[in-house]
PDB file of N, CA and C in Angstrom:
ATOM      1  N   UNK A   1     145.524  99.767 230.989  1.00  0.00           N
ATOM      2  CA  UNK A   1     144.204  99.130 230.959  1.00  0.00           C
ATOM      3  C   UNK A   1     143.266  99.909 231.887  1.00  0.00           C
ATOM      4  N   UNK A   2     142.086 100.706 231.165  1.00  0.00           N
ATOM      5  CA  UNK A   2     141.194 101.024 231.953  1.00  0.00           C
ATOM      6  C   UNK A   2     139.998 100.471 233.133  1.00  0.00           C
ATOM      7  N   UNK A   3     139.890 100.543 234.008  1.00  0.00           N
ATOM      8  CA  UNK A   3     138.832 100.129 234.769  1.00  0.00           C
ATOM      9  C   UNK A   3     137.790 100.787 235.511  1.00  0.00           C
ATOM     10  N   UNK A   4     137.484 101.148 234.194  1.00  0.00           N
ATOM     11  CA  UNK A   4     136.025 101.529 234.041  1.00  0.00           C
ATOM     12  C   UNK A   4     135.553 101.580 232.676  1.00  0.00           C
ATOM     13  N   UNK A   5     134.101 102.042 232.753  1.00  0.00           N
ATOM     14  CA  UNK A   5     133.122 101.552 230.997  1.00  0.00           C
ATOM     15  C   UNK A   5     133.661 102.815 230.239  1.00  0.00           C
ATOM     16  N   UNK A   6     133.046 102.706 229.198  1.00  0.00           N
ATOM     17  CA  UNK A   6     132.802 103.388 228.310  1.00  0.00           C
ATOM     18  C   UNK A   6     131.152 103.356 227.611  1.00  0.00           C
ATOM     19  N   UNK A   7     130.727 104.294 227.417  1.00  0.00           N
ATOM     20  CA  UNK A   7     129.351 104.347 226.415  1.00  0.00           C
ATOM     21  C   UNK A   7     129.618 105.322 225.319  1.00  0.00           C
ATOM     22  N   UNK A   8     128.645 104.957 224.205  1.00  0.00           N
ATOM     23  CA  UNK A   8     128.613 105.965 223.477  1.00  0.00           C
ATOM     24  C   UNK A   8     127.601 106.616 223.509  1.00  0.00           C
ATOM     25  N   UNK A   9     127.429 108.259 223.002  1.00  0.00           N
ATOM     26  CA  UNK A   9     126.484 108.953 222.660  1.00  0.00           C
ATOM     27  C   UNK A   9     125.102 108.294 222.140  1.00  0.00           C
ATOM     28  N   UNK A  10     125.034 107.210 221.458  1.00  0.00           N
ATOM     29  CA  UNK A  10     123.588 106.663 221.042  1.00  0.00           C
ATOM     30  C   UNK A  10     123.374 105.564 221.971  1.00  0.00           C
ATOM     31  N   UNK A  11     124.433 104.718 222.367  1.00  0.00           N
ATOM     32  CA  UNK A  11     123.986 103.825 223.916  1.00  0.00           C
ATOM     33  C   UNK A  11     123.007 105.187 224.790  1.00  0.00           C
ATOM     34  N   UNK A  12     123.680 106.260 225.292  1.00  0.00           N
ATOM     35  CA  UNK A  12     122.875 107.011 226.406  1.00  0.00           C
ATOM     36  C   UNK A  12     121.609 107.547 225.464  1.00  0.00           C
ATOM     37  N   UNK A  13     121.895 108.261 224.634  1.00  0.00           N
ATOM     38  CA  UNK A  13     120.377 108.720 224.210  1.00  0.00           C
ATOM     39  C   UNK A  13     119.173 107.896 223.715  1.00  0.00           C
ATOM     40  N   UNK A  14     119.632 106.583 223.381  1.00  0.00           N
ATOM     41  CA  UNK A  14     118.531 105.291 223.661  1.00  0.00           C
ATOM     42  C   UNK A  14     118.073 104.794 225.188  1.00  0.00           C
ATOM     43  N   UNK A  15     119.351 105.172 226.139  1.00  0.00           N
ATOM     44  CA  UNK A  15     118.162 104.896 227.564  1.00  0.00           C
ATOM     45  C   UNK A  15     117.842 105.860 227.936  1.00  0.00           C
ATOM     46  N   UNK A  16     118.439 106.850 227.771  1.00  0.00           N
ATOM     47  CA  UNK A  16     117.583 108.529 228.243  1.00  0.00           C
ATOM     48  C   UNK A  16     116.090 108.179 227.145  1.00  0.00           C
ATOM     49  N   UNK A  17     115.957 107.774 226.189  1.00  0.00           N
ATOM     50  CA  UNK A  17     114.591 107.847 225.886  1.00  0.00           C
ATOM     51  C   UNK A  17     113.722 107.091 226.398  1.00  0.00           C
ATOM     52  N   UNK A  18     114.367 106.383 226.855  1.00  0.00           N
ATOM     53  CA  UNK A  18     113.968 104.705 227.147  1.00  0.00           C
ATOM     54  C   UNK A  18     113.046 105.407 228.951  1.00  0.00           C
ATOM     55  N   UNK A  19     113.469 106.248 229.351  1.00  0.00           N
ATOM     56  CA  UNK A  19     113.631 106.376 230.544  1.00  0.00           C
ATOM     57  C   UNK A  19     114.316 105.877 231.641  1.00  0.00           C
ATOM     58  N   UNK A  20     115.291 105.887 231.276  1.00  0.00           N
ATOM     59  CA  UNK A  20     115.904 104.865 232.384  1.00  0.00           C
ATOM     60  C   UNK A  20     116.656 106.314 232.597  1.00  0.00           C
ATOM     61  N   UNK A  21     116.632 106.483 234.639  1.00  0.00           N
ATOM     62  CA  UNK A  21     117.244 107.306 235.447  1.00  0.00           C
ATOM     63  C   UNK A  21     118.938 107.141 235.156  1.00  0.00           C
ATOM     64  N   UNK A  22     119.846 107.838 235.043  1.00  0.00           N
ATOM     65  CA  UNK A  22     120.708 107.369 234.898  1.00  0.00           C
ATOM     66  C   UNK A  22     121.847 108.993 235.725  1.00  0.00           C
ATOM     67  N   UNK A  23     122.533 108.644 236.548  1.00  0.00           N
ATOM     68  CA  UNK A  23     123.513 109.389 237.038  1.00  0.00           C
ATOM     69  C   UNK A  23     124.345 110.358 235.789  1.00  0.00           C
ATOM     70  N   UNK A  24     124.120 111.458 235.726  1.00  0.00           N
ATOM     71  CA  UNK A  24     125.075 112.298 234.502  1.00  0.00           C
ATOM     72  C   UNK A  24     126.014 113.051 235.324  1.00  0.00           C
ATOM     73  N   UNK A  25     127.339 112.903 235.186  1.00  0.00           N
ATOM     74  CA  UNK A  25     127.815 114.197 236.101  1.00  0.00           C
ATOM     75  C   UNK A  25     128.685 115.236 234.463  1.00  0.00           C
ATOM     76  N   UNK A  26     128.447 116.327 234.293  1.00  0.00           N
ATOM     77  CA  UNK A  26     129.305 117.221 232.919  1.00  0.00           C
ATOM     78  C   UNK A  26     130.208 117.914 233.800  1.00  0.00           C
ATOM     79  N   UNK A  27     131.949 117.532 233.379  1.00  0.00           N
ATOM     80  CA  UNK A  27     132.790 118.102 233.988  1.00  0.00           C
ATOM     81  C   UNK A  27     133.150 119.175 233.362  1.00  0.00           C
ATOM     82  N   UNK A  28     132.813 120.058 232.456  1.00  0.00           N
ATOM     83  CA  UNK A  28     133.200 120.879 231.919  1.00  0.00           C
ATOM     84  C   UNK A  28     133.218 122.571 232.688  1.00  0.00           C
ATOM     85  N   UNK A  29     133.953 123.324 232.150  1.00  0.00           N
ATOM     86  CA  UNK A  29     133.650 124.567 232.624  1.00  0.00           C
ATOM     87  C   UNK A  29     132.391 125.241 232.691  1.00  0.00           C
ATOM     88  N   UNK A  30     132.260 126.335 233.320  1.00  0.00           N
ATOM     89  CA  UNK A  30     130.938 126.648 233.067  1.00  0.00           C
ATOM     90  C   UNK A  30     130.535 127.521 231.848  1.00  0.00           C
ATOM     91  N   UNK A  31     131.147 128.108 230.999  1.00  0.00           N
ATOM     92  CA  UNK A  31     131.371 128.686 230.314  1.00  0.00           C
ATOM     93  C   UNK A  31     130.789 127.592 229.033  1.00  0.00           C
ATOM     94  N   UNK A  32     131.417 126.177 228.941  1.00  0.00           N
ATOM     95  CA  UNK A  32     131.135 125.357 228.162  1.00  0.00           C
ATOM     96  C   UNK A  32     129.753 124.800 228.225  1.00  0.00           C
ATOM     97  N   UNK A  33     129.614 124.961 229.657  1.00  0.00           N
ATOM     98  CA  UNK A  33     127.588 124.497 229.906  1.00  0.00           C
ATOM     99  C   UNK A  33     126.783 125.176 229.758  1.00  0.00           C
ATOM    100  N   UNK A  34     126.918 126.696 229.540  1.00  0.00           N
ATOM    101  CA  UNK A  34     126.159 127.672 229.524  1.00  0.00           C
ATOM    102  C   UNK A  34     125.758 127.295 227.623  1.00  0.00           C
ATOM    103  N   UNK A  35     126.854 126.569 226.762  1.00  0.00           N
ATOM    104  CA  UNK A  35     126.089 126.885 225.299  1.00  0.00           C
ATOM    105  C   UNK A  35     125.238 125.214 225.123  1.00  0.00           C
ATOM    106  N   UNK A  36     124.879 124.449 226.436  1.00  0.00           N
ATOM    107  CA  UNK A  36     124.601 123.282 226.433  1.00  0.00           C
ATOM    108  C   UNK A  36     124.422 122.481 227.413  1.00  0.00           C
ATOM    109  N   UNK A  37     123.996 121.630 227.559  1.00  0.00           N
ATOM    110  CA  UNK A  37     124.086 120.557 228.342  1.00  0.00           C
ATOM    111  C   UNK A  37     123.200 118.993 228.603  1.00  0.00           C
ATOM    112  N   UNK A  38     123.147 118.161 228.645  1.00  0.00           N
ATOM    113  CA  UNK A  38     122.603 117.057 228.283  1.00  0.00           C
ATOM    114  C   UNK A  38     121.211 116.881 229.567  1.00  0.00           C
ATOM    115  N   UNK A  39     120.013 117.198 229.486  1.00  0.00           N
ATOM    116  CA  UNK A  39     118.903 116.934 230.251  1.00  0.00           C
ATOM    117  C   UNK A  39     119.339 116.005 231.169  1.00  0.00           C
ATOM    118  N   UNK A  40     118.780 116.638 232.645  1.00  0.00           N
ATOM    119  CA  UNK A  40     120.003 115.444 233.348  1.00  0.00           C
ATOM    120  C   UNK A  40     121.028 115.644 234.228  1.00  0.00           C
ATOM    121  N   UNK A  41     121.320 116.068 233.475  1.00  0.00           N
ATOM    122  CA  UNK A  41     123.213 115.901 234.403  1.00  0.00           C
ATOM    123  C   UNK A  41     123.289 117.176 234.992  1.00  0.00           C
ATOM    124  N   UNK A  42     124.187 116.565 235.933  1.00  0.00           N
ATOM    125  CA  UNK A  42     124.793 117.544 236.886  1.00  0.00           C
ATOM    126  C   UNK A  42     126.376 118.530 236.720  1.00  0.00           C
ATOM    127  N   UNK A  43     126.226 119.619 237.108  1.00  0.00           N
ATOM    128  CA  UNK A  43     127.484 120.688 236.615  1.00  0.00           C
ATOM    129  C   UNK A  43     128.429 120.748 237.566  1.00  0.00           C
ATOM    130  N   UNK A  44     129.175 119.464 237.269  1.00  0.00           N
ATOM    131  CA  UNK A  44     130.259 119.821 238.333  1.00  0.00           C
ATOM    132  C   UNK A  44     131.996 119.600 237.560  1.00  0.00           C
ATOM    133  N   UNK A  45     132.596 120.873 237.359  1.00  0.00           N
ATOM    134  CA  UNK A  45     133.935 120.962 236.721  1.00  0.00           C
ATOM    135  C   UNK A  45     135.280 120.226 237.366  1.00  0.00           C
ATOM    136  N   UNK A  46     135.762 119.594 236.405  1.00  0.00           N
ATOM    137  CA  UNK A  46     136.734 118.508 236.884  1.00  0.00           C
ATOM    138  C   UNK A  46     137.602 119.138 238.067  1.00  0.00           C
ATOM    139  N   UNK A  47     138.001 120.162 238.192  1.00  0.00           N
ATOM    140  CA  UNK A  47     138.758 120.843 239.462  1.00  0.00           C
ATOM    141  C   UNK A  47     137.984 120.904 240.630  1.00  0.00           C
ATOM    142  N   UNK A  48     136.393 120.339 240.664  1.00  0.00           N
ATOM    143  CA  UNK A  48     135.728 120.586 241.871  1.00  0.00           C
ATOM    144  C   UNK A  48     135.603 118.989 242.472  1.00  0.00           C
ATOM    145  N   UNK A  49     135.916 118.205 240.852  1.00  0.00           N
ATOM    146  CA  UNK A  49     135.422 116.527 241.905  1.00  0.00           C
ATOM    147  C   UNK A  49     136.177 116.236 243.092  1.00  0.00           C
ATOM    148  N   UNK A  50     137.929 116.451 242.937  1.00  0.00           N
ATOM    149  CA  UNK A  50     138.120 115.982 244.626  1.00  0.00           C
ATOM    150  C   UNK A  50     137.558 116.267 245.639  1.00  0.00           C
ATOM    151  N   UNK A  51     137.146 117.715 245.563  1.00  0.00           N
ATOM    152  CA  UNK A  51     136.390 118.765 247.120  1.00  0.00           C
ATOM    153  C   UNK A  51     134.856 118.303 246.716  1.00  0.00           C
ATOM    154  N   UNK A  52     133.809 116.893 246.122  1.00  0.00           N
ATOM    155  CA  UNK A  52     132.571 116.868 245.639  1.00  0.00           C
ATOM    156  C   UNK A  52     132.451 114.928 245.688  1.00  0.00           C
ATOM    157  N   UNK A  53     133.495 114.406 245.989  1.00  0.00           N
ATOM    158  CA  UNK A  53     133.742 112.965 246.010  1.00  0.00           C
ATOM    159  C   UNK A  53     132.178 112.714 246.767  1.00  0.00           C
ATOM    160  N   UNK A  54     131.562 113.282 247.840  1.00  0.00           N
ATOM    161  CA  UNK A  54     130.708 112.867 248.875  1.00  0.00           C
ATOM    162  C   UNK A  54     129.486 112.843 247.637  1.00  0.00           C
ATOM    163  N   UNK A  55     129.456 113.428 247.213  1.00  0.00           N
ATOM    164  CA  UNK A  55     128.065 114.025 246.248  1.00  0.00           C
ATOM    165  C   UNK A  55     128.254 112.661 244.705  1.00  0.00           C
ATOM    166  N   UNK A  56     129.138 111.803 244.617  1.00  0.00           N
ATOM    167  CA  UNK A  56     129.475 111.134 243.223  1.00  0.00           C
ATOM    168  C   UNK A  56     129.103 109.365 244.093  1.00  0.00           C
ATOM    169  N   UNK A  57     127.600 109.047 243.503  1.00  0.00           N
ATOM    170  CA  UNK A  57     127.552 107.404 244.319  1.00  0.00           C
ATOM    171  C   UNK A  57     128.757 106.634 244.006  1.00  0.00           C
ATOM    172  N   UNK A  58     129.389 105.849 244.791  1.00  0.00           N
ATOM    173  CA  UNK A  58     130.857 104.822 244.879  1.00  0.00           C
ATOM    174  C   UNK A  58     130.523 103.788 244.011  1.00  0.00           C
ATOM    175  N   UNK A  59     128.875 103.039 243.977  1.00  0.00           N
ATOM    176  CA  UNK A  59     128.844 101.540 243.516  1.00  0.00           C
ATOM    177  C   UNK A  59     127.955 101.620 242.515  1.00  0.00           C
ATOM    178  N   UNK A  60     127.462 103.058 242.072  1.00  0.00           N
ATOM    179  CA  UNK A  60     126.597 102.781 240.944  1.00  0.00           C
ATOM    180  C   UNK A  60     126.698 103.833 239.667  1.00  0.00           C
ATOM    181  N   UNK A  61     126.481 103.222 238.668  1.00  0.00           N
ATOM    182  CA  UNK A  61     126.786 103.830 237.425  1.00  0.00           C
ATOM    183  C   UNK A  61     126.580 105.340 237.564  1.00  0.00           C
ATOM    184  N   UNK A  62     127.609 105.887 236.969  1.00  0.00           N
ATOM    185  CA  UNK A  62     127.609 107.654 237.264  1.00  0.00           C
ATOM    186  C   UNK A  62     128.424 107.601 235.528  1.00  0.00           C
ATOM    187  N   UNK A  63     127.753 108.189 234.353  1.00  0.00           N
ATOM    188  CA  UNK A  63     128.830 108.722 233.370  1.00  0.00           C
ATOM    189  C   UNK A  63     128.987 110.237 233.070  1.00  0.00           C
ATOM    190  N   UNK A  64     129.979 110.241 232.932  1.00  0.00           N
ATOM    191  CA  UNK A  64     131.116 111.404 232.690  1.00  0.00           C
ATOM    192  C   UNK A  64     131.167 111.848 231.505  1.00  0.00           C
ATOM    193  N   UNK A  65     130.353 112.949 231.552  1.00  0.00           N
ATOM    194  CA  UNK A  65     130.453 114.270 230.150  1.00  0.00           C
ATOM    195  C   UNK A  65     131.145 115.440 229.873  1.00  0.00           C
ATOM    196  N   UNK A  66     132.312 115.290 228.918  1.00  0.00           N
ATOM    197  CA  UNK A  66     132.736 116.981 228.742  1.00  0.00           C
ATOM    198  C   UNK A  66     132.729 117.159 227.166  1.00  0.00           C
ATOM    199  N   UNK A  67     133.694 118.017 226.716  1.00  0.00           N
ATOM    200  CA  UNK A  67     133.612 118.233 225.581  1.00  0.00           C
ATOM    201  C   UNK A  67     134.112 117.077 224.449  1.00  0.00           C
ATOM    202  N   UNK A  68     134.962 116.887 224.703  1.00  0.00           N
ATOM    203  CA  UNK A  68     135.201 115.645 223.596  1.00  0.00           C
ATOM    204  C   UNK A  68     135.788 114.589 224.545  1.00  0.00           C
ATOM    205  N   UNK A  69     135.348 114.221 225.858  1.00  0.00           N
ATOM    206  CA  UNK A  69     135.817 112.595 226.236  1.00  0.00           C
ATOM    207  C   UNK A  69     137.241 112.808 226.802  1.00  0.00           C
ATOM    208  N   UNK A  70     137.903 113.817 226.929  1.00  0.00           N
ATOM    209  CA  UNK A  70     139.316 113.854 227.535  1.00  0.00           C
ATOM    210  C   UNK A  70     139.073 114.168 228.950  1.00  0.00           C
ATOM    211  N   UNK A  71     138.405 114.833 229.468  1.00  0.00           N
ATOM    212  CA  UNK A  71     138.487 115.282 230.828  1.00  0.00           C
ATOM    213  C   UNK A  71     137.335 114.158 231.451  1.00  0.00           C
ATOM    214  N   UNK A  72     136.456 113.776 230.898  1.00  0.00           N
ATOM    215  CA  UNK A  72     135.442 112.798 231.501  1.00  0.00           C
ATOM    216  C   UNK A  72     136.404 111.560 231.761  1.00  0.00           C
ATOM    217  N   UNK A  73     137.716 111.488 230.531  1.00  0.00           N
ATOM    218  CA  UNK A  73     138.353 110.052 231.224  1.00  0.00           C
ATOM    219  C   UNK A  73     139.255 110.508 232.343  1.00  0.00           C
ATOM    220  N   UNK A  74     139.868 111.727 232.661  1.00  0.00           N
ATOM    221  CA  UNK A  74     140.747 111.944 233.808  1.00  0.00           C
ATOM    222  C   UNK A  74     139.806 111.451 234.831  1.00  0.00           C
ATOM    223  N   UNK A  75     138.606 112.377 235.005  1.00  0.00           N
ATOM    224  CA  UNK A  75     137.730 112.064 235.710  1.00  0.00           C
ATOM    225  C   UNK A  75     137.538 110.846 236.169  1.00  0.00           C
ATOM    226  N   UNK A  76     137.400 109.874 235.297  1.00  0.00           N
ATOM    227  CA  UNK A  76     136.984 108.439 235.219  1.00  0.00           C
ATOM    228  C   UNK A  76     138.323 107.263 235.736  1.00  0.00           C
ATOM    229  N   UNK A  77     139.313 107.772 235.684  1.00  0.00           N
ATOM    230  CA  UNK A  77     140.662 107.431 235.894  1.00  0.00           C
ATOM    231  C   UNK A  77     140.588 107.412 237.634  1.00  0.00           C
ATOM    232  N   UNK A  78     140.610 108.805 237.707  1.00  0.00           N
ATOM    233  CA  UNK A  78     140.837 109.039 239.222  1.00  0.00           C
ATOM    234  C   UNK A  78     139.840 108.827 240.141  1.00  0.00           C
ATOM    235  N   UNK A  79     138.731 108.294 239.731  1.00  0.00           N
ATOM    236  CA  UNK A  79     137.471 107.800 240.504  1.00  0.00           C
ATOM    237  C   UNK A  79     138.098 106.700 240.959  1.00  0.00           C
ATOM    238  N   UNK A  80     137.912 105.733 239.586  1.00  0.00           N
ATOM    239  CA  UNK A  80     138.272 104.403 239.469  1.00  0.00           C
ATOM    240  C   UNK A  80     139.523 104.246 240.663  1.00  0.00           C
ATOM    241  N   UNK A  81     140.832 104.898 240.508  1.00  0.00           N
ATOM    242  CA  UNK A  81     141.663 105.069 241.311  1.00  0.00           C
ATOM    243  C   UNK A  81     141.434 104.560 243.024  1.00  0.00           C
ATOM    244  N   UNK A  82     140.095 105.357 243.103  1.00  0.00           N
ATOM    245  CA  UNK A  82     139.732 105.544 244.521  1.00  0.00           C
ATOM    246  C   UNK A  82     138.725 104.495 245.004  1.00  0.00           C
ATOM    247  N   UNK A  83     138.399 103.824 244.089  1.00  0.00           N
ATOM    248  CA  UNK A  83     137.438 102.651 244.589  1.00  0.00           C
ATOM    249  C   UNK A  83     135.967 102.912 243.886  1.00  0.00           C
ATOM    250  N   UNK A  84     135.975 103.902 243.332  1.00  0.00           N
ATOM    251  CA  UNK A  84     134.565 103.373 242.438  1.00  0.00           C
ATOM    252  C   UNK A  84     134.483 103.074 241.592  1.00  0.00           C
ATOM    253  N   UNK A  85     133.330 102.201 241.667  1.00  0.00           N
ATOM    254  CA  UNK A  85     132.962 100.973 240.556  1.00  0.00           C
ATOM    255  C   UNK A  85     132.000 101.317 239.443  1.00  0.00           C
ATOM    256  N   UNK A  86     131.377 102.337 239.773  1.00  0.00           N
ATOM    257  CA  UNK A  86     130.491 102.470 238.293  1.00  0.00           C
ATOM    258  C   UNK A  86     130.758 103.866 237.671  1.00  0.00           C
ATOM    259  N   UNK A  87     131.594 103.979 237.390  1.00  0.00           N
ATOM    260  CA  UNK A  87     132.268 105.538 236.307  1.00  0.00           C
ATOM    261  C   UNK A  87     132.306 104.911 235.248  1.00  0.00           C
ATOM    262  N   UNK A  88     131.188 105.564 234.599  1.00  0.00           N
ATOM    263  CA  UNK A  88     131.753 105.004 232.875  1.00  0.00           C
ATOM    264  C   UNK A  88     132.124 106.780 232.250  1.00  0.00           C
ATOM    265  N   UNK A  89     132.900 106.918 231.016  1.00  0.00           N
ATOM    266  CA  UNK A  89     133.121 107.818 230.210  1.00  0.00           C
ATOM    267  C   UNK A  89     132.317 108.015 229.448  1.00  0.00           C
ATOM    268  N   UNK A  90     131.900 109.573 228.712  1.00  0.00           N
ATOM    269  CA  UNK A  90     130.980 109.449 227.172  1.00  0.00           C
ATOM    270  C   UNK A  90     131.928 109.628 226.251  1.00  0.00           C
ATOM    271  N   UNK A  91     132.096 108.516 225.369  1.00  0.00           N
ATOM    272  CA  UNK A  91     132.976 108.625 224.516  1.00  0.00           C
ATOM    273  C   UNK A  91     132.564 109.851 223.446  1.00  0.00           C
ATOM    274  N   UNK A  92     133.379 111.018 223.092  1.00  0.00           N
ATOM    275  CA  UNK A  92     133.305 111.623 222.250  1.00  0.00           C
ATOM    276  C   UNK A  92     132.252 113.073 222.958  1.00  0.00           C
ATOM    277  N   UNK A  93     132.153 112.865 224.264  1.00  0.00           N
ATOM    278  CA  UNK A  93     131.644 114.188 224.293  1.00  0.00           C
ATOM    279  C   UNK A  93     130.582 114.375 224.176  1.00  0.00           C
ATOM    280  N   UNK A  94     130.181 115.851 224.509  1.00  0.00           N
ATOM    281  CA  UNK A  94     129.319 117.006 223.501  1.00  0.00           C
ATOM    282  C   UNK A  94     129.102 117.212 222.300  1.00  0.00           C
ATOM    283  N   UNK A  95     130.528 117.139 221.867  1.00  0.00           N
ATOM    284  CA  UNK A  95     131.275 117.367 220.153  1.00  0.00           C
ATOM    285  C   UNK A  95     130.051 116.162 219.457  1.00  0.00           C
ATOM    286  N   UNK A  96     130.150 114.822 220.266  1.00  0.00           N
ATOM    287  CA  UNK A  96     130.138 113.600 219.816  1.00  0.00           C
ATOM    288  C   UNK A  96     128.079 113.569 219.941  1.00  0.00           C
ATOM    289  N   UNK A  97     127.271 114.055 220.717  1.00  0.00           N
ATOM    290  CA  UNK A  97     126.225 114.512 221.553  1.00  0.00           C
ATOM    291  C   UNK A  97     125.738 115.343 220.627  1.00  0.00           C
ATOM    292  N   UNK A  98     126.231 116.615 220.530  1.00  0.00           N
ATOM    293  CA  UNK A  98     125.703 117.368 219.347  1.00  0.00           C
ATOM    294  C   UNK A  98     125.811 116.804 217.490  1.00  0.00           C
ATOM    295  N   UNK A  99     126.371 116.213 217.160  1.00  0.00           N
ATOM    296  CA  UNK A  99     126.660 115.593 216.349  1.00  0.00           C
ATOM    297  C   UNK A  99     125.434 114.578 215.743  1.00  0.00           C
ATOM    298  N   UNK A 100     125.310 113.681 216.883  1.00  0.00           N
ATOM    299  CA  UNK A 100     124.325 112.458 216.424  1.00  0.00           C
ATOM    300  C   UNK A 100     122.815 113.149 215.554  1.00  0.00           C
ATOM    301  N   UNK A 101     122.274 112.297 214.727  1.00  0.00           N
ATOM    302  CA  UNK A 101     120.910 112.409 214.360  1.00  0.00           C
ATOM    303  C   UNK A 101     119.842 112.115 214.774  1.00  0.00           C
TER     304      UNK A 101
END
């Protein structure tokens, strides 16, 4: 049982239009951000969050972008792990991001 959210790709790009500020962190390589990245968010690769914990707010919504939703949930796992409360996942990614209409 997970404990933390989940959103999807059209939940965020309805409040990104909406304007609503919203915490992005993209764990992906850099290699993977260089063909992309979601207006917003911040580039920090899943091997850097333990040594970057100071830089990720503890009590407020922060969601987690990579390529297809696998590394945003490790991510989201091992937050949660540690006591924070607002990690949600993007379900489906970039893959899922580039995709929508």
């Amino acid at each position: 049982m997970s404990s933390y959210s989940t959103t999807t790709v059209e939940e965020l790009k309805a409040r990104l239009d909406a304007g609503e500020k919203i915490h992005l962190i993209d764990v992906r390589e850099a290699e993977e951000v260089a063909q992309g990245i979601i207006p917003g968010a911040i580039h920090m690769p899943l091997g850097q969050v333990p040594q970057q914990l100071e830089e990720i707010p503890r009590d407020e919504e922060v969601i987690f972008i990579c390529r297809s939703g696998y590394r945003s949930d490790q991510a989201c796992q091992y937050l949660s792990s540690l006591g924070y409360t607002g990690v949600t996942n993007l379900i489906g990614g970039m893959l899922a991001w580039a995709n929508q209409p």
